[in-house]
Protein backbone atom coordinates (compact mmCIF):
# COMPACT_ATOMS: atom_id res chain seq x y z
CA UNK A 1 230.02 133.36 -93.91
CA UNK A 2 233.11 135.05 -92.24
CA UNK A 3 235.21 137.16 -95.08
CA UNK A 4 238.83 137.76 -94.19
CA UNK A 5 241.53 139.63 -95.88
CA UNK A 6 245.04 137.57 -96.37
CA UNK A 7 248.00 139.68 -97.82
CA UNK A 8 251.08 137.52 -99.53
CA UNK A 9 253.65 137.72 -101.98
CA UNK A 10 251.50 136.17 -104.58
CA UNK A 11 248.12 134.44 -105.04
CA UNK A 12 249.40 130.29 -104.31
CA UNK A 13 251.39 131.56 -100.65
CA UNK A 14 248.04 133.57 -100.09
CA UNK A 15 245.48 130.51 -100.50
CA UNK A 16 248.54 128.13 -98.89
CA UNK A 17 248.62 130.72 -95.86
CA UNK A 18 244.44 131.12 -95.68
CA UNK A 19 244.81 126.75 -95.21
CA UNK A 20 246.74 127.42 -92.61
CA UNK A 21 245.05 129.73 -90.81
CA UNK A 22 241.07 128.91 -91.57
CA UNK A 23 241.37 124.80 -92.64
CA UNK A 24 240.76 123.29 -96.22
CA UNK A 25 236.79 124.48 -96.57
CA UNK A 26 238.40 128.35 -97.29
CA UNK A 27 236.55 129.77 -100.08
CA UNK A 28 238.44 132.61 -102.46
CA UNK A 29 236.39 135.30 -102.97
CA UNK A 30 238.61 137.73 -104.64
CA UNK A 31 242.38 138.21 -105.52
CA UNK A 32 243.92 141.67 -106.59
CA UNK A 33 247.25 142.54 -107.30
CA UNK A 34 248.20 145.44 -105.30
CA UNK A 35 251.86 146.92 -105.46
CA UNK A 36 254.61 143.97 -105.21
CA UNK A 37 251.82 142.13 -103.35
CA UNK A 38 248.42 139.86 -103.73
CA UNK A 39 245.47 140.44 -101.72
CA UNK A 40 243.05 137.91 -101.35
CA UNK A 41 239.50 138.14 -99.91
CA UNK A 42 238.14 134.23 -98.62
CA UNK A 43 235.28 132.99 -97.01
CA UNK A 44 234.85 130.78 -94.22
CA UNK A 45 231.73 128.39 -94.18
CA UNK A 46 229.58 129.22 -91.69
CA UNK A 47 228.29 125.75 -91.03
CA UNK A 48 231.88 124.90 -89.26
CA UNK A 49 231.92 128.65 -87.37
CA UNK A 50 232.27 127.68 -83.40
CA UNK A 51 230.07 131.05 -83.72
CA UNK A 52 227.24 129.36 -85.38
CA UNK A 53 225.33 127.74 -82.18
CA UNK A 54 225.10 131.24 -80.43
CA UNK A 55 224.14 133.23 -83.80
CA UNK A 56 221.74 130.14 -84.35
CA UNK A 57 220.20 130.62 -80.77
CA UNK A 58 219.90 134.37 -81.76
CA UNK A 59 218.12 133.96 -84.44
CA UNK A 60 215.42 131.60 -82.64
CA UNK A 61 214.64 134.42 -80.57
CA UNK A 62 213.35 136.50 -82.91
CA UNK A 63 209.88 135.42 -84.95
CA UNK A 64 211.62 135.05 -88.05
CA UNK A 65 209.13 135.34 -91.32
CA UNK A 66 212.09 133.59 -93.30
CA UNK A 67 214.03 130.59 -92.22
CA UNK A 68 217.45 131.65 -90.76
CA UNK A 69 219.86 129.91 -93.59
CA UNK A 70 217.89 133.31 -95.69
CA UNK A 71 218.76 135.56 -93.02
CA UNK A 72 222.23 134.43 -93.22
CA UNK A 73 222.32 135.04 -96.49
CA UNK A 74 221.35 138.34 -96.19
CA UNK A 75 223.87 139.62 -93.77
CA UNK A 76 226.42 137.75 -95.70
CA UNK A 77 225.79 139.76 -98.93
CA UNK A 78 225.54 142.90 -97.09
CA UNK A 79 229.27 142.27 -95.63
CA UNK A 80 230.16 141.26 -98.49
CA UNK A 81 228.96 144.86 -100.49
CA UNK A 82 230.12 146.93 -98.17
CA UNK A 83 233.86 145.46 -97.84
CA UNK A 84 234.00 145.34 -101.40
CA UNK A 85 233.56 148.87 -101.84
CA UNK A 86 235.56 149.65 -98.83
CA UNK A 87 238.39 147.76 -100.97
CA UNK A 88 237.10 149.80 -104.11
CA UNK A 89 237.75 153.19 -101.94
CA UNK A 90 240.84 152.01 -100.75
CA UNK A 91 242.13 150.71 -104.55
CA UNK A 92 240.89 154.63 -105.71
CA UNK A 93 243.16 156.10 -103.16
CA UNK A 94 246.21 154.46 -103.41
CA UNK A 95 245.67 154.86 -107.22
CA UNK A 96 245.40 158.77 -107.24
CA UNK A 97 248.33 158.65 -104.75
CA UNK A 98 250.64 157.14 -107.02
CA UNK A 99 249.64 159.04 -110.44
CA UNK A 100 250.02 162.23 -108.32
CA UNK A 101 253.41 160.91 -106.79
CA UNK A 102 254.33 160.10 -110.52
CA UNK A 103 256.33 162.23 -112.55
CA UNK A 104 255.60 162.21 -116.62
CA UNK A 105 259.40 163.23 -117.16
CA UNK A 106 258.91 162.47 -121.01
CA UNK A 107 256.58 165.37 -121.16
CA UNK A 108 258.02 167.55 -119.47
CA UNK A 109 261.36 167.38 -121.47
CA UNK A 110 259.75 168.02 -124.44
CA UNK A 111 258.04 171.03 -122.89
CA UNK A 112 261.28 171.93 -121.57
CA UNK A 113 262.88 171.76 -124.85
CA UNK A 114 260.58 174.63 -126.21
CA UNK A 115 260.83 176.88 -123.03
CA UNK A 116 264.86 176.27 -123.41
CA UNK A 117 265.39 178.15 -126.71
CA UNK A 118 265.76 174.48 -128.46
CA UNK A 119 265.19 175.02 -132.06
CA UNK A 120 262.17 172.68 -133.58
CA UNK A 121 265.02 170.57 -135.60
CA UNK A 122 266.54 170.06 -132.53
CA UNK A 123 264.04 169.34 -130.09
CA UNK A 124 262.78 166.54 -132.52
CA UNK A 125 266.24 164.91 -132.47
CA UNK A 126 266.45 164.47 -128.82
CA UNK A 127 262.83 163.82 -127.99
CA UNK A 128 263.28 161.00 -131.10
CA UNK A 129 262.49 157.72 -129.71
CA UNK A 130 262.33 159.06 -126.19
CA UNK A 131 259.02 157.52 -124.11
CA UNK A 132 256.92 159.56 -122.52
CA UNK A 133 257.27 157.18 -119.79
CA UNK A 134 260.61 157.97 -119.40
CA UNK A 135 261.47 158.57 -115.49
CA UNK A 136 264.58 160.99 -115.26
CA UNK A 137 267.47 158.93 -115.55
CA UNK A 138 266.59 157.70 -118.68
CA UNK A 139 265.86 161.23 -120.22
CA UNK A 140 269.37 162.17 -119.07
CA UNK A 141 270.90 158.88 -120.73
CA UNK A 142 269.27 159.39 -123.69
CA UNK A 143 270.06 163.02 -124.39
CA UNK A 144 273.77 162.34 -123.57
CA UNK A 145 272.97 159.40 -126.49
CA UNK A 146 271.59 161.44 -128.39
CA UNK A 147 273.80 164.51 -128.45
CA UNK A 148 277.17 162.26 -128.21
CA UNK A 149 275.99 160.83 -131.21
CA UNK A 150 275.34 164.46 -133.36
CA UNK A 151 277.72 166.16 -132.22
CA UNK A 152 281.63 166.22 -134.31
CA UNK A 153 284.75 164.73 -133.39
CA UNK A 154 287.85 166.30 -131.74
CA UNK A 155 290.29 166.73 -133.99
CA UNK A 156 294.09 167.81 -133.13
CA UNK A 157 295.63 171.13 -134.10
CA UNK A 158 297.68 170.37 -137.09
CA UNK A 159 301.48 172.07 -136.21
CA UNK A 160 302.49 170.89 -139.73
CA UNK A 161 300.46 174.00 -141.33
CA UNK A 162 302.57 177.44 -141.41
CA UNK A 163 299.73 179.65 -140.39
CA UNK A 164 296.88 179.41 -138.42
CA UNK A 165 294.05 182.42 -138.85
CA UNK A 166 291.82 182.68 -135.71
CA UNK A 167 288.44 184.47 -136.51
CA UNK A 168 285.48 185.40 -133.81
CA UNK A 169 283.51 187.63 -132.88
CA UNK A 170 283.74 190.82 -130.87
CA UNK A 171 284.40 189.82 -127.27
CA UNK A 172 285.03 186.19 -128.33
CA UNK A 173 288.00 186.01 -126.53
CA UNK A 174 289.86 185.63 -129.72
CA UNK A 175 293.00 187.33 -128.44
CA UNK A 176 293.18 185.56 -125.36
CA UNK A 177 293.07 182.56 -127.41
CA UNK A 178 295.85 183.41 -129.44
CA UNK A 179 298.39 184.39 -126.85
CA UNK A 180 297.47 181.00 -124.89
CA UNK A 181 297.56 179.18 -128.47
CA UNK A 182 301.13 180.83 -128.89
CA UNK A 183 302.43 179.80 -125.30
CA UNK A 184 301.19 176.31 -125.85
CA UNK A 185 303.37 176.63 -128.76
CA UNK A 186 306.18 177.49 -126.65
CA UNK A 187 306.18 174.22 -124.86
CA UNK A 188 306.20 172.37 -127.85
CA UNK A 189 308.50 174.10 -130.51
CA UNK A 190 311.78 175.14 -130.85
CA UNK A 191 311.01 178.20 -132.46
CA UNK A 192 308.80 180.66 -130.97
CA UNK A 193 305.47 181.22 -132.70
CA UNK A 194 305.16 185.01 -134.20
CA UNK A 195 301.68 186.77 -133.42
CA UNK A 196 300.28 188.76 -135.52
CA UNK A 197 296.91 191.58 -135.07
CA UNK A 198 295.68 191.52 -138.63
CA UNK A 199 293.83 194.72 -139.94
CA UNK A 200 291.92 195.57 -136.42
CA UNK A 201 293.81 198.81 -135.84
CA UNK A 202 294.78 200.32 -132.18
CA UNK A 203 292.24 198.66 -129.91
CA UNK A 204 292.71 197.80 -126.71
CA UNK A 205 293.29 194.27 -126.64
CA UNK A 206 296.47 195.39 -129.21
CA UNK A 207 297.40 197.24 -126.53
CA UNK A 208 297.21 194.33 -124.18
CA UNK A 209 299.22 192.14 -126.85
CA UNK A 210 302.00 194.63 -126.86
CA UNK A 211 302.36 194.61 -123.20
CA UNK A 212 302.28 190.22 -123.17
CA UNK A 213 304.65 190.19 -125.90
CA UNK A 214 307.19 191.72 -123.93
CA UNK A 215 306.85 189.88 -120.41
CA UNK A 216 306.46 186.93 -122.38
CA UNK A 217 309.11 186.96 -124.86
CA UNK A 218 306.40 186.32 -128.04
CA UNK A 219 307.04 188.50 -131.11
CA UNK A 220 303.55 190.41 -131.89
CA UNK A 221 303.24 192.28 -135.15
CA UNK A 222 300.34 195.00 -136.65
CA UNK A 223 300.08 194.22 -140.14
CA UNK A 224 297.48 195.98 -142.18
CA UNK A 225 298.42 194.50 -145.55
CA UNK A 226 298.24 191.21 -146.94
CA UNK A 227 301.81 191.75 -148.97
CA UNK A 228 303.29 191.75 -145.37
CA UNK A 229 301.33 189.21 -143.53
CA UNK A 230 302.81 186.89 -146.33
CA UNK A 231 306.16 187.92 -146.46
CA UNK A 232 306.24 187.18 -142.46
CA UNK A 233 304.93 183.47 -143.36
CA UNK A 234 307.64 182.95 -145.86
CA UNK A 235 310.27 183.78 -143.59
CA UNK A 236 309.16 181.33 -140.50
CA UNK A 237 311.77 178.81 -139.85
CA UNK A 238 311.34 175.08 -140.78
CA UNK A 239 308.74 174.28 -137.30
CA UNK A 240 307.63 178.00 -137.10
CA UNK A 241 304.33 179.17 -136.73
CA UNK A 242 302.32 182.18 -137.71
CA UNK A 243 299.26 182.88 -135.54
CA UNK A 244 296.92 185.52 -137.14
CA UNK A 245 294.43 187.14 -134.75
CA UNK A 246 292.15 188.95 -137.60
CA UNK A 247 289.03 191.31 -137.43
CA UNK A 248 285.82 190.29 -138.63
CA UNK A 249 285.20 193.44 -140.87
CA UNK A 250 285.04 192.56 -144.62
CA UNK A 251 285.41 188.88 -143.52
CA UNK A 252 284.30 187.29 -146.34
CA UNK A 253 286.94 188.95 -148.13
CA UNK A 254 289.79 188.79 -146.06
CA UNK A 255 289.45 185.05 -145.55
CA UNK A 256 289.34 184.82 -149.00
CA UNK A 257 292.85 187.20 -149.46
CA UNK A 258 294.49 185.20 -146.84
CA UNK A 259 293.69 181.95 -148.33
CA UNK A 260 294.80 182.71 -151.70
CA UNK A 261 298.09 184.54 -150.77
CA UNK A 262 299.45 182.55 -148.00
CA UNK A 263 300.86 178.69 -148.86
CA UNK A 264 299.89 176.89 -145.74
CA UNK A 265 296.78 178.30 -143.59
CA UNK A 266 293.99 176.78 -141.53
CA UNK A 267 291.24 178.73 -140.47
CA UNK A 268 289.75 178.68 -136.84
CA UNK A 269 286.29 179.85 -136.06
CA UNK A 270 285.98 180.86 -132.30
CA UNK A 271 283.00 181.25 -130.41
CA UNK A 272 281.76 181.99 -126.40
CA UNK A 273 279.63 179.47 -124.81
CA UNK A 274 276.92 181.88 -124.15
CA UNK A 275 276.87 183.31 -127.67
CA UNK A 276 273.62 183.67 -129.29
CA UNK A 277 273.20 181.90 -132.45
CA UNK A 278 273.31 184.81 -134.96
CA UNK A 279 276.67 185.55 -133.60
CA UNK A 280 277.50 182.35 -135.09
CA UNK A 281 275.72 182.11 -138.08
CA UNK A 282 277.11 185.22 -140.06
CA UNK A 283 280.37 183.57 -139.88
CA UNK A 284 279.77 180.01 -140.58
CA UNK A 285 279.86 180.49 -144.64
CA UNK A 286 282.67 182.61 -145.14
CA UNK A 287 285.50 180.12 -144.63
CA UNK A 288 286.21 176.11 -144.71
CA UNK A 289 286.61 175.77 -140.65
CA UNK A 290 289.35 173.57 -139.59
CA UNK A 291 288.12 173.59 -136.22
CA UNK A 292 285.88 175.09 -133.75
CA UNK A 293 287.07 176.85 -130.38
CA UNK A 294 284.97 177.74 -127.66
CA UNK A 295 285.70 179.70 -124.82
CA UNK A 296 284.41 181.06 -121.72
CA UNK A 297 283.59 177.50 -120.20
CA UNK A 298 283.84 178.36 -116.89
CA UNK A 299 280.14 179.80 -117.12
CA UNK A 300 277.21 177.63 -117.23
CA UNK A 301 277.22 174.87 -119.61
CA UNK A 302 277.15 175.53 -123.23
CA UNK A 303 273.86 177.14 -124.23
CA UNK A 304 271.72 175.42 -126.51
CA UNK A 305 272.24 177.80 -129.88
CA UNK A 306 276.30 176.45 -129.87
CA UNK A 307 275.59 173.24 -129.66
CA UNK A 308 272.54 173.34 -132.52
CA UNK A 309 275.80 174.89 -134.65
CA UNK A 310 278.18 172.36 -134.50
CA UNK A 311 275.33 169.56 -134.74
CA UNK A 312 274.18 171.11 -137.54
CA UNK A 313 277.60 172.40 -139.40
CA UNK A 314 279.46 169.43 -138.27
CA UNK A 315 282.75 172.10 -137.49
CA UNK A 316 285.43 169.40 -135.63
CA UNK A 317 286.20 170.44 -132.06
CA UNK A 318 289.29 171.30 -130.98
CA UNK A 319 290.28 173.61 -127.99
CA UNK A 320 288.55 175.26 -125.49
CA UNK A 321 289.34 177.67 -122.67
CA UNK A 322 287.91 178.68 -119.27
CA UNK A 323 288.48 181.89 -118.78
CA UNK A 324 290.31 185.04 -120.05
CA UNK A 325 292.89 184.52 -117.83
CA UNK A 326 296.33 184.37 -119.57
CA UNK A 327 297.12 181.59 -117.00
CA UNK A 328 294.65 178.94 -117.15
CA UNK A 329 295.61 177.31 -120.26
CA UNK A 330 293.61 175.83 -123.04
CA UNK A 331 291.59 172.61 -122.70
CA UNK A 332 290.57 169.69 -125.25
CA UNK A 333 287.41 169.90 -125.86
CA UNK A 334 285.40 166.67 -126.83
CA UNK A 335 281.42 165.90 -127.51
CA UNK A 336 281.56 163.74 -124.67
CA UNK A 337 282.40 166.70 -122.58
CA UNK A 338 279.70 169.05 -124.42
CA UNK A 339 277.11 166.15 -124.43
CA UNK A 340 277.25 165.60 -120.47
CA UNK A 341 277.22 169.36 -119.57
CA UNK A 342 274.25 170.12 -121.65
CA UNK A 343 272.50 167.39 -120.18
CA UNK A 344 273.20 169.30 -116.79
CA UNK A 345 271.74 172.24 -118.02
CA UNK A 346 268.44 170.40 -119.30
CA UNK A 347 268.49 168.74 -115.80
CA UNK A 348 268.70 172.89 -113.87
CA UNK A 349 265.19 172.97 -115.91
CA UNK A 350 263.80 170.38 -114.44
CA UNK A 351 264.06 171.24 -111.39
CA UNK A 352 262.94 174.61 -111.86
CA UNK A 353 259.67 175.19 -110.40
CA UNK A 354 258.22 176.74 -113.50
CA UNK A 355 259.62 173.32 -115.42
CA UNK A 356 257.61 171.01 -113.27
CA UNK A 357 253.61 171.02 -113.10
CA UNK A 358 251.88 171.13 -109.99
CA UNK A 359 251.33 167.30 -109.59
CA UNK A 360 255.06 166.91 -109.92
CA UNK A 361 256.12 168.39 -107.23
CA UNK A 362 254.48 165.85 -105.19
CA UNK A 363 257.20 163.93 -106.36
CA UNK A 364 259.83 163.02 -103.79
CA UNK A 365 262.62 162.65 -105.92
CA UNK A 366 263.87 165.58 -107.62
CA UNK A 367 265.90 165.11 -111.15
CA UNK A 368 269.07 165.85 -109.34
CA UNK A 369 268.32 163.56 -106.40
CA UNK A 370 267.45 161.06 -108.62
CA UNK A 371 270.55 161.57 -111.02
CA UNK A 372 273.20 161.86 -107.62
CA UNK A 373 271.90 158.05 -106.70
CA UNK A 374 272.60 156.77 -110.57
């Protein structure tokens, strides 16, 4: 017997094509699946082998001890053996290749999620339903899912309410927010907005308000009392609007002053991208947050402890702003927005060496190479 290897699409074109080659008396031996193809071991009968009459003349040669049909038999089981474990060695190979050349992206962004800072809670929600067969693409769709769908709304700053108190921390960018807040306001009102630096003293971005207010043509006010900061409210025209840029010393109670004394307020809570979550957290309870503003989003995308805030305090969105620059203006800012940048940040870890394991890197196709061809 005469073994021969066919390759083919499937099994049928494989026997169809060993017909062909070998004639109807084709035994199958063996078929595998092997990639997107079948490979099939057959037979060919030995009795209808041109080869026969000269191996047959070989064998009379020899003084056999067994009759030559045994001898056949023999070598044929011998071939046999040793391609099958050629095969075998062969099957091993291309087996190792591909687990090696395989990527187990589901556990690594779970692994990535602790490195990352990602609280437990959080983790859990994104890695929910997420397979640990997951190639890259479909880690990145279903964290933008995921986060699109926890994250609040976008709401619209409401120019109906008198005053509007913006509250942050240190180095926020606060200020900057409110002078860009009050020359938005001078595209769309009549009336020019009044500022106002509420309890923080001489400092120097009161300094730098002084110096805006006059190039700019926006009235800017110290007020250290809340007797004044209300008679300045009840003296804005009928679409005037107070913008209070207030300290965060004694929060708790000056929110609480403000909200009592003044007719018409909404309270802003503003926070940087980068800003750790404790930053955040001391302020979260003291008022009822009309919206959330972030700012410095020119830097990397939002860090992790932000977004854990608003998923978890459900604070609407509403502006946002690049830099400190007086001139680049304020931007909407939307989940959708959030959702897709934080996904960029999870896909930077990936492709960190220390994110990927050794085997991985055997991999071909990066995250980002993968997520550029999407």
């Amino acid at each position: 017997m005469r073994i021969e290897v066919i390759w083919a699409p499937n099994s049928r074109a494989g026997m169809t094509s060993a017909i062909a080659q070998y004639g109807e008396n084709v035994v199958l031996l063996s078929n595998r699946k092997i990639g997107s193809r079948s490979r099939l071991l057959v037979g060919l009968d030995s009795k209808i082998q041109a080869t026969d009459t000269l191996e047959l003349r070989d064998i009379k040669s020899v003084n056999h001890v067994v009759p030559p049909t045994m001898v056949r038999e023999a070598k044929d089981y011998e071939l046999i053996t040793n391609l099958v474990k050629n095969e075998l060695a062969k099957f091993k190979k291309e087996t190792e290749a591909e687990h090696y050349g395989k990527v187990n992206y589901g556990g690594v962004a779970k692994r990535i999620f602790g490195q990352s800072g990602v609280s437990r809670e959080l983790s859990n929600l994104l890695s929910n339903d997420l397979s640990t067969d997951a190639n890259s693409l479909e880690i990145s769709d279903h964290v933008i899912s995921k986060l699109t769908e926890s994250l609040p709304e976008t709401i619209e700053i409401d120019l109906g309410t008198k005053t509007h108190v913006l509250c942050g921390n240190y180095g926020s960018g606060k200020t900057s927010i409110a002078i860009k807040f009050g020359l938005k306001l001078l595209e769309l009102c009549e009336t020019p907005p009044i500022l106002v630096s509420y309890k923080q003293g001489l400092t120097p971005s009161s300094a730098s308000m002084e110096a805006i207010s006059k190039s700019l043509g926006i009235p800017i006010f110290e007020v250290s009392d809340i007797d004044t900061l209300k008679l300045i409210e009840s003296h804005l025209s009928s679409d005037g609007i107070l913008i209070v840029d207030t300290a965060t010393r004694n929060i708790s109670e000056e929110i609480l002053l403000i909200k009592d004394n003044l007719q018409s307020v909404n309270f802003h809570l503003i926070a940087a991208s980068d800003s750790y979550a404790a930053a955040q957290e001391h302020l979260i309870s003291v008022a009822n947050w009309s919206s959330f503003i972030i700012t410095r989003l020119d830097l990397a995308p939002c860090q992790w402890p932000i977004i854990e805030t608003l998923i978890r305090e459900k604070i609407p969105l509403s502006l946002g702003s690049r830099s400190a620059n007086i001139n680049d203006g304020l931007v909407r800012v939307t989940k959708e927005t959030l959702a897709k940048r934080s996904e960029e940040l999870l896909r930077k870890n990936f492709d960190s060496d220390e994110a990927l394991t050794d085997n991985s890197r055997l991999n071909p196709h990066s995250f980002n190479q993968l997520k550029a061809n999407q």
